[in-house]
C-alpha atoms as a PDB file:
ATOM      1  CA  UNK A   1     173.230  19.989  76.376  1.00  0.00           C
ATOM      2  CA  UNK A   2     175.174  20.231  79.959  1.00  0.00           C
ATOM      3  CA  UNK A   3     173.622  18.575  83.061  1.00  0.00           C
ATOM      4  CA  UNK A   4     173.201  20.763  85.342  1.00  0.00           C
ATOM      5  CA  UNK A   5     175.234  21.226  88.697  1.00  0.00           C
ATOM      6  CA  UNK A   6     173.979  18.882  91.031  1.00  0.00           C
ATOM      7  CA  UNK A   7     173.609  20.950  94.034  1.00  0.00           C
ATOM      8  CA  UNK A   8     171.240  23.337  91.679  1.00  0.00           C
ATOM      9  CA  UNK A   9     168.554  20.214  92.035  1.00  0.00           C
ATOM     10  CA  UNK A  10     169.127  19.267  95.781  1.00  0.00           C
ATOM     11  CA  UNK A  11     166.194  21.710  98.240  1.00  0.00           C
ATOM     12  CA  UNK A  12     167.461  23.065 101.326  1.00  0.00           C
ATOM     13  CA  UNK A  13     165.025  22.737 104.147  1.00  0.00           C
ATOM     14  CA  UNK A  14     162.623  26.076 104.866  1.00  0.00           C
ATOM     15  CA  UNK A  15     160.754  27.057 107.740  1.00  0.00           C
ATOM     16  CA  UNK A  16     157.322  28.836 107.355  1.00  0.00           C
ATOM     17  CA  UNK A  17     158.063  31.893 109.574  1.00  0.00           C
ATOM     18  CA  UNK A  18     154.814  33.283 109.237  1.00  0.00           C
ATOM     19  CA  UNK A  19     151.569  33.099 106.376  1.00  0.00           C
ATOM     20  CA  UNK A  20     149.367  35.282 105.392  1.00  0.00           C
ATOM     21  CA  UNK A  21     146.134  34.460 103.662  1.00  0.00           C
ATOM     22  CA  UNK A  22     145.817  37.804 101.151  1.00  0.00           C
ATOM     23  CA  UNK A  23     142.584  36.674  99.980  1.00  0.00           C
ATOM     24  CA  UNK A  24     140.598  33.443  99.725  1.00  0.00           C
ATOM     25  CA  UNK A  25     142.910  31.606  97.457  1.00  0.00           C
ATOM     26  CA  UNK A  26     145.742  33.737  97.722  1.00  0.00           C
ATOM     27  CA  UNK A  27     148.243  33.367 100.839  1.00  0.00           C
ATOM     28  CA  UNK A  28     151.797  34.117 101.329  1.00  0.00           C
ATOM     29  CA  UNK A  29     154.804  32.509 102.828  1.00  0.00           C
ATOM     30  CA  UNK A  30     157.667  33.858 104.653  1.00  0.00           C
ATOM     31  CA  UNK A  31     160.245  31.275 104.608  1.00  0.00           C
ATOM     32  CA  UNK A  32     164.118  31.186 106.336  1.00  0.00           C
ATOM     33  CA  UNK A  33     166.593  28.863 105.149  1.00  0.00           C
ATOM     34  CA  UNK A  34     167.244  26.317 108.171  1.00  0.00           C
ATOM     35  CA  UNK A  35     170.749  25.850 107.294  1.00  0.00           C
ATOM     36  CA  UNK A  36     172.618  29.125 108.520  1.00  0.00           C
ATOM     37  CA  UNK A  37     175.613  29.000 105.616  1.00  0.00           C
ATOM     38  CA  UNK A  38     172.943  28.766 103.154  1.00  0.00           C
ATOM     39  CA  UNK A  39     170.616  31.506 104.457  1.00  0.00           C
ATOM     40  CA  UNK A  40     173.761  33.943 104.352  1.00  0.00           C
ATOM     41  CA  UNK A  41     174.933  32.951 100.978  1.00  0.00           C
ATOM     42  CA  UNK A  42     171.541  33.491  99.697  1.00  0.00           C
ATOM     43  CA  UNK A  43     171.627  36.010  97.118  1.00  0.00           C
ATOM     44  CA  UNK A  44     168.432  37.096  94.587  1.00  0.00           C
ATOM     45  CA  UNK A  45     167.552  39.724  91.935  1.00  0.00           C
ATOM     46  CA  UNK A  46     163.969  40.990  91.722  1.00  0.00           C
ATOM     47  CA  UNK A  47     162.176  38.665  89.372  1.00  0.00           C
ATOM     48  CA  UNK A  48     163.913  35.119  89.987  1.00  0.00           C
ATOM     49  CA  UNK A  49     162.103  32.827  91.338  1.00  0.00           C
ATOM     50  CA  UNK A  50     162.327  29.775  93.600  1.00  0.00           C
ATOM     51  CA  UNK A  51     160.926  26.287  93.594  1.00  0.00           C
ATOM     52  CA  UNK A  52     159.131  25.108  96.434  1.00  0.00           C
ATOM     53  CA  UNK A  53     159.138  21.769  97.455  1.00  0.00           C
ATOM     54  CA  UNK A  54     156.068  19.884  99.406  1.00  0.00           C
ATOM     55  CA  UNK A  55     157.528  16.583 100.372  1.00  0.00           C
ATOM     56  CA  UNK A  56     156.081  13.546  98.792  1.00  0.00           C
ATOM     57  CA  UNK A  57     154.062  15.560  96.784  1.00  0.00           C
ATOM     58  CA  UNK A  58     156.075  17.508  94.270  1.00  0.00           C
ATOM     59  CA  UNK A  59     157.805  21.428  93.607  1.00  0.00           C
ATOM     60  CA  UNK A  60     156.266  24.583  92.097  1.00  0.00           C
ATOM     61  CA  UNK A  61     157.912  27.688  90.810  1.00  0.00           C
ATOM     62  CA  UNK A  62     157.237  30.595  92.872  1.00  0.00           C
ATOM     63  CA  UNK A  63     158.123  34.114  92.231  1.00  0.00           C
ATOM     64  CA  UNK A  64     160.311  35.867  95.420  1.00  0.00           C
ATOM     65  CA  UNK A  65     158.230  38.654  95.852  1.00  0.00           C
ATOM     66  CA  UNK A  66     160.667  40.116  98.851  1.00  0.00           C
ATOM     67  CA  UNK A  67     163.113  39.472 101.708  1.00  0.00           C
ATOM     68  CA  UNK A  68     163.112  40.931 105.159  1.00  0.00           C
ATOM     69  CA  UNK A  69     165.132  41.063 108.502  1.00  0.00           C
ATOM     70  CA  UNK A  70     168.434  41.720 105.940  1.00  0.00           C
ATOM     71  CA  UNK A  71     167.139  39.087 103.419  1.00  0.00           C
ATOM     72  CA  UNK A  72     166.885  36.367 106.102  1.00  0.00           C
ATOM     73  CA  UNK A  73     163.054  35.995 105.738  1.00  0.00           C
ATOM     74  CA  UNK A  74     162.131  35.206 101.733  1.00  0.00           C
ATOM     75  CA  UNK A  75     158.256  36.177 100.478  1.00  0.00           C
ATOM     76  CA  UNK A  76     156.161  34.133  98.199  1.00  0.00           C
ATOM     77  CA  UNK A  77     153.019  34.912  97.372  1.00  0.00           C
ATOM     78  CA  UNK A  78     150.693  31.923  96.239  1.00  0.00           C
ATOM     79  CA  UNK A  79     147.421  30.961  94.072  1.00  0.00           C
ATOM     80  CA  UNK A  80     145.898  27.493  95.485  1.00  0.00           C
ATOM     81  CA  UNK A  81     145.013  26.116  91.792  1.00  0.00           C
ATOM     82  CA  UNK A  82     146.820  22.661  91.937  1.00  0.00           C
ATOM     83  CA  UNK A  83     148.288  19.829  93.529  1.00  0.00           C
ATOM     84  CA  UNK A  84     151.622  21.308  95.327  1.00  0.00           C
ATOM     85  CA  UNK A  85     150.115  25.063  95.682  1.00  0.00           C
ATOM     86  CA  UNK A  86     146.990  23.217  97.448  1.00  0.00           C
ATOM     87  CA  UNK A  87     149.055  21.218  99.827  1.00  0.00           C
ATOM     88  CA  UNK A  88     150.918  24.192 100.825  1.00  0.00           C
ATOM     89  CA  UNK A  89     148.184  26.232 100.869  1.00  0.00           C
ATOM     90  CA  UNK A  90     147.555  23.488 104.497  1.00  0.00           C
ATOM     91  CA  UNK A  91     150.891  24.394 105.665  1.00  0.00           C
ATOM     92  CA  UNK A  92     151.405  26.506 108.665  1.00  0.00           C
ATOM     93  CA  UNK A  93     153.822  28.744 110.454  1.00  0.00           C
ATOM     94  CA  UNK A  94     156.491  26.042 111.889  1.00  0.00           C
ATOM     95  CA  UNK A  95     156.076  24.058 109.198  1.00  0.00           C
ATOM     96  CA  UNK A  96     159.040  23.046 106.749  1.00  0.00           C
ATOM     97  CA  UNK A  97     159.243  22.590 103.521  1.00  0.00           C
ATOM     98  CA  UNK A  98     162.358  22.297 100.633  1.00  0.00           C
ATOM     99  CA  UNK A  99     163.218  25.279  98.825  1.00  0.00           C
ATOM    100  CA  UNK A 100     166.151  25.434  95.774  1.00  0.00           C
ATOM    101  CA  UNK A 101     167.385  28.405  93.976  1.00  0.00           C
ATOM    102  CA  UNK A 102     166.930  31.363  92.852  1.00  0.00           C
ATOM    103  CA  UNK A 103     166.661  30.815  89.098  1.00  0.00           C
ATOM    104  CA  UNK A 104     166.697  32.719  86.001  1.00  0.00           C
ATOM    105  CA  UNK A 105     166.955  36.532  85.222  1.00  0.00           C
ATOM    106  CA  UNK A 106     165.556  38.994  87.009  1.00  0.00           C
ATOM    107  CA  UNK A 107     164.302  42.807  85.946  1.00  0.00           C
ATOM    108  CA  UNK A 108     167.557  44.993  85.139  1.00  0.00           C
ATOM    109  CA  UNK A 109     167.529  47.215  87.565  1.00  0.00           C
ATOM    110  CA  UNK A 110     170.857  48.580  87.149  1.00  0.00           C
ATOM    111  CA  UNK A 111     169.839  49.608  83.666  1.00  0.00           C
ATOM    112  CA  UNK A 112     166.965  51.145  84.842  1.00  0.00           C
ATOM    113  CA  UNK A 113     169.032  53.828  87.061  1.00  0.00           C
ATOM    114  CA  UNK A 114     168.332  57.011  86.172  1.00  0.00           C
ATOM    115  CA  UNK A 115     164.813  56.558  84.583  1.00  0.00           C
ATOM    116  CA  UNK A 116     161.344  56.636  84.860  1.00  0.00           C
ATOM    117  CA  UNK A 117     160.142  53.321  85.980  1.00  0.00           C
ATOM    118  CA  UNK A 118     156.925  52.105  84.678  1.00  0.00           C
ATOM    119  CA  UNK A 119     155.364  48.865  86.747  1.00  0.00           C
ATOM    120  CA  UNK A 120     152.637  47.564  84.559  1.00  0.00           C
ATOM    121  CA  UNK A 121     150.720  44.518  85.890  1.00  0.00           C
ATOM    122  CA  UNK A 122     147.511  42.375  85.635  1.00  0.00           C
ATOM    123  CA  UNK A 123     145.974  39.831  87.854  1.00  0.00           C
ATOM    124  CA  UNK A 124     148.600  38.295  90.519  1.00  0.00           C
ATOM    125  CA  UNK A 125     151.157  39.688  88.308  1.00  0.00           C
ATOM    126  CA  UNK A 126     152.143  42.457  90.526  1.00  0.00           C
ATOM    127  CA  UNK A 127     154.224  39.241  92.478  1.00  0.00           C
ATOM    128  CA  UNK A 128     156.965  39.550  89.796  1.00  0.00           C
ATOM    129  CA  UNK A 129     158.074  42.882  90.282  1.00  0.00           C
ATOM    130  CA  UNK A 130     156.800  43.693  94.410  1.00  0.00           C
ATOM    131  CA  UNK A 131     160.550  43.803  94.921  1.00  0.00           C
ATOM    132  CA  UNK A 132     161.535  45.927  92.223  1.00  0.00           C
ATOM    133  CA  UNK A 133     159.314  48.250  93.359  1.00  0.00           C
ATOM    134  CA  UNK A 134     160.660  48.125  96.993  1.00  0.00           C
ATOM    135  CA  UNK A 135     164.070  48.289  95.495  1.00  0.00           C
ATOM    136  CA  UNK A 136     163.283  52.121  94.305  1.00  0.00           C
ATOM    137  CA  UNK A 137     162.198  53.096  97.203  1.00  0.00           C
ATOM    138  CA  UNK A 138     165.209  51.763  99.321  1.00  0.00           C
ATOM    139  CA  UNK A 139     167.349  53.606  96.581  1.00  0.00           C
ATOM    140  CA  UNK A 140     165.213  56.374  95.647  1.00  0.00           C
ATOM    141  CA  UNK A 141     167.169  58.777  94.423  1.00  0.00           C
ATOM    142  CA  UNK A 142     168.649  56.397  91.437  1.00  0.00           C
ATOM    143  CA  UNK A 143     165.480  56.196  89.583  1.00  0.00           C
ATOM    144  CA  UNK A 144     163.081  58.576  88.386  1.00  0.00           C
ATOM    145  CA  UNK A 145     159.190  58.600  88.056  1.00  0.00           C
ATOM    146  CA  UNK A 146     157.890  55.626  89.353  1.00  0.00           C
ATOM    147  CA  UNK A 147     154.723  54.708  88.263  1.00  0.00           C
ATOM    148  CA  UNK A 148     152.823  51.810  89.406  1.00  0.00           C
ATOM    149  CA  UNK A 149     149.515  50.783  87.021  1.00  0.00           C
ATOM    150  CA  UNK A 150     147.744  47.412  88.207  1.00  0.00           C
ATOM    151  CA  UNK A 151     144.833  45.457  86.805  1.00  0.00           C
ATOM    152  CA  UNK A 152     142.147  43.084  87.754  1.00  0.00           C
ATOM    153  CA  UNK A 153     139.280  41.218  86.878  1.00  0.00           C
ATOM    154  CA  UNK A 154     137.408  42.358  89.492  1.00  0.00           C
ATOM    155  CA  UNK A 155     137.896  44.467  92.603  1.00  0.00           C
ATOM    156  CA  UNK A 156     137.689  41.677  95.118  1.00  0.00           C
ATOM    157  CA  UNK A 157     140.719  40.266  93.457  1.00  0.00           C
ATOM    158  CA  UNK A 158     143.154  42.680  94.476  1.00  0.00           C
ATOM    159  CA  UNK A 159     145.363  41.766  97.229  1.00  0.00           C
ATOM    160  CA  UNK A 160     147.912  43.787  99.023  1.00  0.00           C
ATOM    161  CA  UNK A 161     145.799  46.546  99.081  1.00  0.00           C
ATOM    162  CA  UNK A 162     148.008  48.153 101.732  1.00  0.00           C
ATOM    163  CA  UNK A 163     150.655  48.025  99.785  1.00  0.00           C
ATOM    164  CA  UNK A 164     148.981  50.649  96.943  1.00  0.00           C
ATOM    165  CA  UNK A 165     147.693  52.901  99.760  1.00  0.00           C
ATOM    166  CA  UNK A 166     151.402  52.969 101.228  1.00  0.00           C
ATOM    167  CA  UNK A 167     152.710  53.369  97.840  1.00  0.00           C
ATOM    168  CA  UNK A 168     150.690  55.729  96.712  1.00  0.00           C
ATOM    169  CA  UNK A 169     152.351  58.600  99.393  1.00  0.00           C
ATOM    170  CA  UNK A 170     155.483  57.869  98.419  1.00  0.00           C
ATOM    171  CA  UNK A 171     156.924  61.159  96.472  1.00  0.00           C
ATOM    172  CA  UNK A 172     157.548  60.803  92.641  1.00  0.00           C
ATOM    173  CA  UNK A 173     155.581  58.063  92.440  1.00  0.00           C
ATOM    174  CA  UNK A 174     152.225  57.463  90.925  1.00  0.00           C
ATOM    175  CA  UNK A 175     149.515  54.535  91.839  1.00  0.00           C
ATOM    176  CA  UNK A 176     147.096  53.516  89.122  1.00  0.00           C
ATOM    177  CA  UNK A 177     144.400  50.946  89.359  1.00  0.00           C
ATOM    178  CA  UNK A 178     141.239  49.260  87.547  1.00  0.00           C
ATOM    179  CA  UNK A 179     138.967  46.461  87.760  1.00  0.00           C
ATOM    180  CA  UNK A 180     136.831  45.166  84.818  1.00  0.00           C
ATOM    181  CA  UNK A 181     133.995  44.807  87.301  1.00  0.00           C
ATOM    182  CA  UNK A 182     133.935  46.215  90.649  1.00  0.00           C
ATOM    183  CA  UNK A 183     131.543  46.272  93.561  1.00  0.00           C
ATOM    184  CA  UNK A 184     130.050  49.953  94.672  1.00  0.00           C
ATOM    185  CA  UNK A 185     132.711  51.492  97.017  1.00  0.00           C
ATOM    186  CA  UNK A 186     135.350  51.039  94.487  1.00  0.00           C
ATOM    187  CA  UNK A 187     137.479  54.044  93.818  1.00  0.00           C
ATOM    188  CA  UNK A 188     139.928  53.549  91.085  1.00  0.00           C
ATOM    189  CA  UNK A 189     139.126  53.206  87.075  1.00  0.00           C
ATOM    190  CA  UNK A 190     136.384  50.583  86.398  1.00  0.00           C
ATOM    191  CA  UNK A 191     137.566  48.941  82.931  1.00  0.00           C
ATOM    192  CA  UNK A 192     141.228  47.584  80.731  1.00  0.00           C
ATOM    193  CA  UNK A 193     144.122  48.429  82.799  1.00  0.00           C
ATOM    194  CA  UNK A 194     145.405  49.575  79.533  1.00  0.00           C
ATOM    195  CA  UNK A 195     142.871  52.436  79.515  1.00  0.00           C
ATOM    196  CA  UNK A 196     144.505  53.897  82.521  1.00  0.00           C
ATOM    197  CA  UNK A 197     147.610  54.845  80.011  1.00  0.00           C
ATOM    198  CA  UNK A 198     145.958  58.035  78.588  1.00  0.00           C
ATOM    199  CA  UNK A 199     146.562  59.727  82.376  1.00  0.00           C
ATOM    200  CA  UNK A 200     150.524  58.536  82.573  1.00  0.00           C
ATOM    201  CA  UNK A 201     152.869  60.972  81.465  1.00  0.00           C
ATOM    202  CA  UNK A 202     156.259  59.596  80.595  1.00  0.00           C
ATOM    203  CA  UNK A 203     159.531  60.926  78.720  1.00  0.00           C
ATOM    204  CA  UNK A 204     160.214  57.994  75.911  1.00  0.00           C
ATOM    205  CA  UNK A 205     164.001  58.487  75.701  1.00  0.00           C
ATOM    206  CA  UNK A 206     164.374  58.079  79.274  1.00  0.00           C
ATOM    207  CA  UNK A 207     161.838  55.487  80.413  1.00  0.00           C
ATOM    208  CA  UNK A 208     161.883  51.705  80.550  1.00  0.00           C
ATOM    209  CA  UNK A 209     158.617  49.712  81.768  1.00  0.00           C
ATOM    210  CA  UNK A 210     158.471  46.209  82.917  1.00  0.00           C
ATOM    211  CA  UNK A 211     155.423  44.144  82.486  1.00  0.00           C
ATOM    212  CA  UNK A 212     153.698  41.208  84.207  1.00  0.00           C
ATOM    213  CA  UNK A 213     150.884  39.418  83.730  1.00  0.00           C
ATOM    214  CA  UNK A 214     148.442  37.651  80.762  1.00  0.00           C
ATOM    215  CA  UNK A 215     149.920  37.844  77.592  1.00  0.00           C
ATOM    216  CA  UNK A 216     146.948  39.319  75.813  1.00  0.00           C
ATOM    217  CA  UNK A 217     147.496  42.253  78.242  1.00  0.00           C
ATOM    218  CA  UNK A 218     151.026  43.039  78.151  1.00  0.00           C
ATOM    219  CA  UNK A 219     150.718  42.802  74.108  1.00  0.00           C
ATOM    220  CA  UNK A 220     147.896  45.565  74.285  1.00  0.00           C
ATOM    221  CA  UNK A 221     150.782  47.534  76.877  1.00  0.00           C
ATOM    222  CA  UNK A 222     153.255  46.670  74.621  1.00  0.00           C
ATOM    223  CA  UNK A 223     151.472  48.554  71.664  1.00  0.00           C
ATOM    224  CA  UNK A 224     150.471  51.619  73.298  1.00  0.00           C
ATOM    225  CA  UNK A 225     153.734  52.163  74.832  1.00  0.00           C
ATOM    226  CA  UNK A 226     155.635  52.133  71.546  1.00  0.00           C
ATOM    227  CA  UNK A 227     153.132  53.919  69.814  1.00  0.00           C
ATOM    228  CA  UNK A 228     153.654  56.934  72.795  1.00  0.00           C
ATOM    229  CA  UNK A 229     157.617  56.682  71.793  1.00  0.00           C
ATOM    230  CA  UNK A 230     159.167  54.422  73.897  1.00  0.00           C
ATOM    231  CA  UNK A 231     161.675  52.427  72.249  1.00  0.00           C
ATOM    232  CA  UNK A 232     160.942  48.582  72.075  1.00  0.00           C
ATOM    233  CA  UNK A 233     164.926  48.083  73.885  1.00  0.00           C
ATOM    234  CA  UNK A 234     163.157  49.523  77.137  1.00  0.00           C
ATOM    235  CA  UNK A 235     160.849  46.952  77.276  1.00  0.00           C
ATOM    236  CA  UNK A 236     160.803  44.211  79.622  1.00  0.00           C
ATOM    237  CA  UNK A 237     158.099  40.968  80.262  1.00  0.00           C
ATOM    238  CA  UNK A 238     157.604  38.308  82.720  1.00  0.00           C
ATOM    239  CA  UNK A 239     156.258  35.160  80.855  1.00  0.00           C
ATOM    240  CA  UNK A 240     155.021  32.571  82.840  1.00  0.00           C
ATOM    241  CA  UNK A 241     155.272  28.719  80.980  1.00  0.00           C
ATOM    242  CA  UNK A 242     155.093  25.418  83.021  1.00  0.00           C
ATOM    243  CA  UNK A 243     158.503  25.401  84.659  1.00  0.00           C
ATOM    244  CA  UNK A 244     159.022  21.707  85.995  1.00  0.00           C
ATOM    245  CA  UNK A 245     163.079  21.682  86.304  1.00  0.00           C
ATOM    246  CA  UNK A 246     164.383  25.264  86.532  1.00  0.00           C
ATOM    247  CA  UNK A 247     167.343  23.940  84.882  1.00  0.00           C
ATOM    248  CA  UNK A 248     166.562  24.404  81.012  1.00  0.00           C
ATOM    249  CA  UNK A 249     166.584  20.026  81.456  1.00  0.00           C
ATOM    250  CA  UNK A 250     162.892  18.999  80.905  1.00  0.00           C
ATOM    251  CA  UNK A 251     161.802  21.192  77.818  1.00  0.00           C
ATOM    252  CA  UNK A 252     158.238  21.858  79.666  1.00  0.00           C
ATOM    253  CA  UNK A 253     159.027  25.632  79.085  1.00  0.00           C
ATOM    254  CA  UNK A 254     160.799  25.907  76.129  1.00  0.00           C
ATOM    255  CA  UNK A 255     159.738  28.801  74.425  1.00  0.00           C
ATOM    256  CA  UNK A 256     161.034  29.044  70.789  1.00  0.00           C
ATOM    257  CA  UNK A 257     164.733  28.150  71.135  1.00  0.00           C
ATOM    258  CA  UNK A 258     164.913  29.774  74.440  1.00  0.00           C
ATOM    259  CA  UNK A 259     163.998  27.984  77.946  1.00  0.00           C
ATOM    260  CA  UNK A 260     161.857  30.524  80.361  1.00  0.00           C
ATOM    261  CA  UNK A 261     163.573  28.834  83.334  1.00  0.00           C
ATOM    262  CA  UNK A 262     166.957  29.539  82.153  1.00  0.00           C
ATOM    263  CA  UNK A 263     166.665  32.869  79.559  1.00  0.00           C
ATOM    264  CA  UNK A 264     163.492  34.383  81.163  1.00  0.00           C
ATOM    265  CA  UNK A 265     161.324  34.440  82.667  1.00  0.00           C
ATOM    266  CA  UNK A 266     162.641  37.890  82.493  1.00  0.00           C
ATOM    267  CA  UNK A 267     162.601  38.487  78.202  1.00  0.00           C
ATOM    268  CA  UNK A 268     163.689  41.969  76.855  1.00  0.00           C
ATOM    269  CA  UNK A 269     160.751  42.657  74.655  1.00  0.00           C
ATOM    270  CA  UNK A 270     162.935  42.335  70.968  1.00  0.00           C
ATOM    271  CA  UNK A 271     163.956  38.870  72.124  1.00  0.00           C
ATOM    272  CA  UNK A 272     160.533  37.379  72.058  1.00  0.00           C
ATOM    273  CA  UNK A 273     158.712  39.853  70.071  1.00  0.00           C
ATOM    274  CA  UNK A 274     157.917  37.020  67.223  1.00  0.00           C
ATOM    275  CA  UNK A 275     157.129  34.611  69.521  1.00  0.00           C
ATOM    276  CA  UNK A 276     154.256  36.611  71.385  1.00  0.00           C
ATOM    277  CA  UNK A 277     150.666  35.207  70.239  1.00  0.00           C
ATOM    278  CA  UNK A 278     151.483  32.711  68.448  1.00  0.00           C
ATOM    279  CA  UNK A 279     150.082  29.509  68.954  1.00  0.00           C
ATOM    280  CA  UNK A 280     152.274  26.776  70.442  1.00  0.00           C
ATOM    281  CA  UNK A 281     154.884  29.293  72.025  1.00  0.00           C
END
């Protein structure tokens, strides 16, 4: 095994730009590289990710959900659950923190020209693939359908909210969403996200869907979609694993004899198909 590139493990110095708190444990970062070289060289693909660093406390990988201002301002959207995601969550606009990357492989977009996109996504598993979606509309006329199916546990869970209504009027595009429970007011499908499949219509031969989100769920999207035709080549996941190095150096997400931090966490679906649901992977 290689070390790593020493500059891959060294942060560069962030500034919180602005935060928004999307719901009560739930907030987002903008961030802008300090260093002006660096913030120009900066280059991503939808669905690499970044580590954050809190100082004296420790890193966390962090999905970029989207730049802004010509890529000078970088989104993350984050879940207070731990140590470092609960120390940031105290951070405010001003602020600085260490950011390194991006790392791993992204969604292939460039394979994707020409057909219908579906975005299938649970919990705060939309974060994955927020740019790809903005990346269709900013180049609308490569891609096809684009249809946009999100799930929750429950209605007050879903964040971004104006993002779907937004979405929604775009043309060629179609917004799906459920909750398992939802309070009265909610509009969408009350239920599985993976109910919601019986109102998509989709050509097989010319489709590819990318997935994010709990295994169980993408495995029950996984089976419906190739039983409606599409071909298991035009599938794409998101797995999530405990990513400590981003460097494929610490083994904390090896996944069979890949490394999620290195191969993924981007996995065409025949690459991990054998892996999926079975315990200890």
């Amino acid at each position: 095994m290689h070390a790593p590139d020493p500059n891959l493990l060294l942060p560069l110095e962030a500034e919180i730009v602005a935060r928004t708190q999307e719901s009560a444990n739930i907030f987002s970062l903008h961030l802008r590289l300090v260093d002006d070289a660096a913030r120009m060289a900066f280059r991503y693909v939808p669905g690499q990710f970044n580590m954050l660093y809190l100082y004296g406390i420790g890193e966390v990988p962090i999905s970029i959900v989207d730049d802004v201002l010509d890529g000078e301002v970088l989104i993350h959207t984050v879940r207070a659950l731990g140590r470092v995601t609960r120390g940031l969550a105290q951070l405010q606009v001003g602020d600085r923190i260490g950011l390194r990357g991006p790392y791993g492989r992204g969604w292939p977009l460039k394979s994707a020209q020409g057909k219908d996109v579906l975005v299938i996504t649970g919990g705060l598993g939309c974060a994955p693939v927020v740019a790809v979606i903005h990346r269709v509309f900013r180049h609308r006329k490569q891609y096809g359908h684009l249809t946009i199916i999100q799930g929750v546990r429950h209605s007050d869970d879903l964040i971004w909210r104006e993002h779907y209504d937004r979405w929604r009027d775009e043309p060629d595009t179609t917004v799906l969403l459920a909750a398992d429970k939802a309070r009265p007011g909610w509009s969408w499908h009350v239920g599985l996200v993976t109910e919601l499949f019986r109102e998509v219509s989709f050509a097989p031969q010319r489709a590819m869907a990318m997935l994010c989100g709990p295994e169980l769920m993408m495995r029950a999207s996984v089976e419906q979609l190739t039983a409606r035709g599409l071909p298991e080549e035009m599938l794409y996941l998101n797995m999530e694993r405990n990513m400590q190095c981003a460097v494929a150096q610490c083994g904390h997400c090896q996944f069979g004899s890949r490394f999620v931090c290195r191969d993924g966490p981007v996995f065409a679906y025949p690459d991990i198909k054998p892996l999926l649901g079975v315990a200890g992977f």
